[in-house]
C-alpha atoms as a PDB file:
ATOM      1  CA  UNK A   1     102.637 108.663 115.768  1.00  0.00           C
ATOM      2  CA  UNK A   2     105.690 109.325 113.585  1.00  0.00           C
ATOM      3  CA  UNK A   3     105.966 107.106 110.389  1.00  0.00           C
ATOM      4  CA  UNK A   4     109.182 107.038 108.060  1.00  0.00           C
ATOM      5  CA  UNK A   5     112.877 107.993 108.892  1.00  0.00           C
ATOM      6  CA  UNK A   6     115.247 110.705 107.736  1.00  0.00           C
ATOM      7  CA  UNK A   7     113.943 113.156 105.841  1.00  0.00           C
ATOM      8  CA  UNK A   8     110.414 111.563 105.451  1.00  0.00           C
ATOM      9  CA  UNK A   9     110.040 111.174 109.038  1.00  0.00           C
ATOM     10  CA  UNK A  10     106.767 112.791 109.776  1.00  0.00           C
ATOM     11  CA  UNK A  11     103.051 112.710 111.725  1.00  0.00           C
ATOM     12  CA  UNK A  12      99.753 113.691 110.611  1.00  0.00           C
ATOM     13  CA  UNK A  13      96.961 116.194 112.592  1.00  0.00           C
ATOM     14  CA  UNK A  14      93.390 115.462 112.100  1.00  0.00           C
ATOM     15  CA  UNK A  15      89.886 116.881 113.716  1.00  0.00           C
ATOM     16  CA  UNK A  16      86.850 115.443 113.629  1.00  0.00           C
ATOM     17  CA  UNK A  17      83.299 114.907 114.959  1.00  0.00           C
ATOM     18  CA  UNK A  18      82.126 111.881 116.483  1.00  0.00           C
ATOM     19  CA  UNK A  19      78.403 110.584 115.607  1.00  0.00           C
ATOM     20  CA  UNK A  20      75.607 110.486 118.330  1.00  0.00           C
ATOM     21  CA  UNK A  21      75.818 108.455 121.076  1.00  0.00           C
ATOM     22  CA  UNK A  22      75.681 104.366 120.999  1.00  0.00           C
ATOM     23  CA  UNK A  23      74.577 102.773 123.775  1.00  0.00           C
ATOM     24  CA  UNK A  24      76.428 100.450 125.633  1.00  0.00           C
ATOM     25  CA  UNK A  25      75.030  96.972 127.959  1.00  0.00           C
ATOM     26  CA  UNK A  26      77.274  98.714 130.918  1.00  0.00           C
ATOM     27  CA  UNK A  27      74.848 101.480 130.895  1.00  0.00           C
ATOM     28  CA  UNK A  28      77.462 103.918 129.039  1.00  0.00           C
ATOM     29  CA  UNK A  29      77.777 104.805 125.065  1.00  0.00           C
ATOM     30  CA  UNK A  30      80.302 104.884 122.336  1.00  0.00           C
ATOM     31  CA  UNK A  31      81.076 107.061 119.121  1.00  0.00           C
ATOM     32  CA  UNK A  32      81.654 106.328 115.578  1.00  0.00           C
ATOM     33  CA  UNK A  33      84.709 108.799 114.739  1.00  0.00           C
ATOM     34  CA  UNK A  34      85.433 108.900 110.904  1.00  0.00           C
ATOM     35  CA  UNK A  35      88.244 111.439 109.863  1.00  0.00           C
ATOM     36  CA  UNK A  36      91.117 112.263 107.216  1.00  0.00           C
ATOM     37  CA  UNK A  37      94.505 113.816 108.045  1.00  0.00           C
ATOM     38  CA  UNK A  38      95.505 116.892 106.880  1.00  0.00           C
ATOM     39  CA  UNK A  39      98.206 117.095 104.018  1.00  0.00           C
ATOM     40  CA  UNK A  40     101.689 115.771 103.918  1.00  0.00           C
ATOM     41  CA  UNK A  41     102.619 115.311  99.918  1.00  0.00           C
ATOM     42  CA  UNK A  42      99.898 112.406 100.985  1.00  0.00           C
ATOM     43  CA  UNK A  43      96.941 112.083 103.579  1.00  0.00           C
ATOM     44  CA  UNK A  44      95.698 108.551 105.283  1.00  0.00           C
ATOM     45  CA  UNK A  45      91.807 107.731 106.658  1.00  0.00           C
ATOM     46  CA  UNK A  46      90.706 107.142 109.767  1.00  0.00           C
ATOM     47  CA  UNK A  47      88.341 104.673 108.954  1.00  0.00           C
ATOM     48  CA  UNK A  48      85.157 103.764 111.260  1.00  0.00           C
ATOM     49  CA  UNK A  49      86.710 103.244 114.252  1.00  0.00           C
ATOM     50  CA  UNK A  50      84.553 102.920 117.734  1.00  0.00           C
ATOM     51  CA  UNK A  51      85.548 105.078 120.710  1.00  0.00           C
ATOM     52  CA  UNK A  52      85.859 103.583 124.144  1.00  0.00           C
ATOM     53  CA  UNK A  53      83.566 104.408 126.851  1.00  0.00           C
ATOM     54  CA  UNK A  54      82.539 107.607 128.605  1.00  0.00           C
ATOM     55  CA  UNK A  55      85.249 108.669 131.083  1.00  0.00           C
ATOM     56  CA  UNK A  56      83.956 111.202 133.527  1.00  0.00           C
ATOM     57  CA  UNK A  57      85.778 113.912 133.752  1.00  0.00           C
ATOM     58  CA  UNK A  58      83.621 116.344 135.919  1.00  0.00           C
ATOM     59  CA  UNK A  59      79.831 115.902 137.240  1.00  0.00           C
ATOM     60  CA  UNK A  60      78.618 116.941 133.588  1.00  0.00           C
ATOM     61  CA  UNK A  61      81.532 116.576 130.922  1.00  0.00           C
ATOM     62  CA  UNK A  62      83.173 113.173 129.685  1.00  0.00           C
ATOM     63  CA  UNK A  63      86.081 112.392 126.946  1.00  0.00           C
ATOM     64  CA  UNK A  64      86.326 109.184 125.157  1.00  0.00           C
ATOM     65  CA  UNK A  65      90.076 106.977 124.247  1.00  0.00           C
ATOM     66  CA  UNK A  66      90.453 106.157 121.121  1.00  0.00           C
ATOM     67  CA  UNK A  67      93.115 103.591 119.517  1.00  0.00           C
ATOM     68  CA  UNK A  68      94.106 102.259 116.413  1.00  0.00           C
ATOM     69  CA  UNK A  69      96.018 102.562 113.383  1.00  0.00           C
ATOM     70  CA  UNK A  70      94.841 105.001 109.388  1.00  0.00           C
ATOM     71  CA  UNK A  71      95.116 103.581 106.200  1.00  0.00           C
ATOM     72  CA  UNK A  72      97.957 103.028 104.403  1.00  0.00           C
ATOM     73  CA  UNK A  73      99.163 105.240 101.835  1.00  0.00           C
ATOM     74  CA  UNK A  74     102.626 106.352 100.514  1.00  0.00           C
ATOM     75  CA  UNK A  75     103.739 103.119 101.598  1.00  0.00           C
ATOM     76  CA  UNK A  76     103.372 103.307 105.571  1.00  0.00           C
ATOM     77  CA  UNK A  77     100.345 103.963 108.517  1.00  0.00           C
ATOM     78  CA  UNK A  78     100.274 105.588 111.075  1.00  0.00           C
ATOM     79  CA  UNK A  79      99.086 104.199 114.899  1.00  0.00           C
ATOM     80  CA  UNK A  80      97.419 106.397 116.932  1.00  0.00           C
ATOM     81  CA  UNK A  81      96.387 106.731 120.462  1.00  0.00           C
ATOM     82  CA  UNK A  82      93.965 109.805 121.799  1.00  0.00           C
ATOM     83  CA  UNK A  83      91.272 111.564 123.729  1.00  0.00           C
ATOM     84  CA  UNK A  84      88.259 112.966 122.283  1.00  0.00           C
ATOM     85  CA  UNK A  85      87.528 116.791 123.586  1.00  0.00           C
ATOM     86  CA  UNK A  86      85.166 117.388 126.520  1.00  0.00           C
ATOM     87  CA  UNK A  87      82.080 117.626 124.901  1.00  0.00           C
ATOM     88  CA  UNK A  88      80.925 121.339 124.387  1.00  0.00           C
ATOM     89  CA  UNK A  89      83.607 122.750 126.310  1.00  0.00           C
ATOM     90  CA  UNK A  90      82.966 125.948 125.113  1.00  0.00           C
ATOM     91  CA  UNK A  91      79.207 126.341 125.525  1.00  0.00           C
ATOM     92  CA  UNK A  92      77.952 127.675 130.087  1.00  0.00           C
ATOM     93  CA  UNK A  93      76.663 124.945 131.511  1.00  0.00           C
ATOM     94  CA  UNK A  94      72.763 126.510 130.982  1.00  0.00           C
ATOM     95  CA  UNK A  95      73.186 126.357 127.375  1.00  0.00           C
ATOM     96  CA  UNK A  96      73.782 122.638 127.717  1.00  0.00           C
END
Protein backbone atom coordinates (compact mmCIF):
# COMPACT_ATOMS: atom_id res chain seq x y z
CA UNK A 1 0.00 0.00 0.00
CA UNK A 2 1.14 3.59 -0.56
CA UNK A 3 3.42 5.08 2.23
CA UNK A 4 4.46 8.91 2.38
CA UNK A 5 2.70 12.03 0.82
CA UNK A 6 3.63 14.53 -1.87
CA UNK A 7 6.38 13.87 -3.68
CA UNK A 8 7.52 10.78 -1.61
CA UNK A 9 4.28 9.18 -1.94
CA UNK A 10 5.09 5.79 -3.25
CA UNK A 11 4.53 1.63 -3.12
CA UNK A 12 6.87 -1.10 -3.42
CA UNK A 13 6.60 -4.52 -5.92
CA UNK A 14 8.06 -7.65 -4.66
CA UNK A 15 8.09 -11.56 -5.93
CA UNK A 16 8.83 -14.30 -4.14
CA UNK A 17 8.67 -18.07 -3.46
CA UNK A 18 6.94 -19.57 -0.70
CA UNK A 19 8.66 -22.68 1.21
CA UNK A 20 7.08 -26.25 1.08
CA UNK A 21 4.02 -26.93 2.45
CA UNK A 22 3.15 -26.85 6.44
CA UNK A 23 0.60 -28.79 7.54
CA UNK A 24 -2.27 -27.61 9.17
CA UNK A 25 -4.77 -29.59 12.22
CA UNK A 26 -7.79 -28.61 9.63
CA UNK A 27 -6.29 -30.99 7.26
CA UNK A 28 -4.88 -28.00 4.96
CA UNK A 29 -1.15 -26.34 4.90
CA UNK A 30 0.52 -23.03 5.08
CA UNK A 31 3.72 -21.27 3.55
CA UNK A 32 6.58 -19.44 4.94
CA UNK A 33 6.93 -16.40 2.33
CA UNK A 34 10.21 -14.38 2.96
CA UNK A 35 10.84 -11.50 0.36
CA UNK A 36 12.49 -7.91 -0.24
CA UNK A 37 10.99 -5.11 -2.34
CA UNK A 38 12.46 -3.90 -5.21
CA UNK A 39 14.22 -0.37 -5.14
CA UNK A 40 12.84 2.97 -4.27
CA UNK A 41 16.06 5.27 -3.10
CA UNK A 42 15.29 2.48 -0.16
CA UNK A 43 13.83 -1.18 -0.03
CA UNK A 44 11.84 -2.79 3.19
CA UNK A 45 11.68 -6.87 4.18
CA UNK A 46 9.07 -8.97 4.24
CA UNK A 47 10.00 -10.79 7.10
CA UNK A 48 8.73 -14.53 7.89
CA UNK A 49 5.36 -14.11 7.57
CA UNK A 50 2.83 -17.34 7.42
CA UNK A 51 0.31 -17.56 4.58
CA UNK A 52 -3.29 -18.41 5.26
CA UNK A 53 -4.80 -21.54 4.18
CA UNK A 54 -5.28 -23.26 0.84
CA UNK A 55 -8.19 -21.65 -1.06
CA UNK A 56 -9.37 -23.83 -3.87
CA UNK A 57 -9.53 -22.33 -6.77
CA UNK A 58 -10.20 -25.22 -9.31
CA UNK A 59 -10.25 -29.21 -8.69
CA UNK A 60 -6.27 -29.10 -8.77
CA UNK A 61 -4.89 -25.42 -8.22
CA UNK A 62 -5.13 -23.30 -4.87
CA UNK A 63 -3.79 -19.58 -3.90
CA UNK A 64 -3.02 -18.58 -0.44
CA UNK A 65 -3.96 -14.66 1.42
CA UNK A 66 -1.44 -13.16 2.83
CA UNK A 67 -1.48 -10.00 5.32
CA UNK A 68 0.70 -7.92 7.14
CA UNK A 69 2.90 -5.08 7.25
CA UNK A 70 7.52 -4.88 5.88
CA UNK A 71 10.00 -3.43 7.89
CA UNK A 72 10.56 -0.12 8.45
CA UNK A 73 13.03 1.81 6.70
CA UNK A 74 13.35 5.47 5.46
CA UNK A 75 11.21 6.27 8.23
CA UNK A 76 7.76 4.52 7.25
CA UNK A 77 6.24 0.62 6.37
CA UNK A 78 4.32 -0.42 4.27
CA UNK A 79 0.89 -2.82 4.96
CA UNK A 80 0.13 -5.19 2.61
CA UNK A 81 -2.67 -7.41 1.67
CA UNK A 82 -2.34 -10.28 -1.29
CA UNK A 83 -2.78 -13.56 -3.07
CA UNK A 84 -0.12 -15.93 -3.74
CA UNK A 85 -0.15 -17.24 -7.63
CA UNK A 86 -1.89 -20.51 -8.53
CA UNK A 87 0.67 -22.83 -8.04
CA UNK A 88 2.42 -23.89 -11.38
CA UNK A 89 0.11 -22.13 -13.49
CA UNK A 90 2.19 -22.45 -16.26
CA UNK A 91 3.16 -26.12 -16.26
CA UNK A 92 -0.26 -28.96 -18.36
CA UNK A 93 -1.79 -30.55 -15.85
CA UNK A 94 0.36 -34.08 -16.76
CA UNK A 95 3.48 -32.40 -15.91
CA UNK A 96 2.07 -31.80 -12.45
Amino acid sequence: MLAESGAERHNHRFAGVTSEAIPTSSGSHRHKIVARTDFYDHYHEIKEILTGPAIKVSDNKHVHFVSGETTENDGHFHEFQFATLIESPLLPKSKR
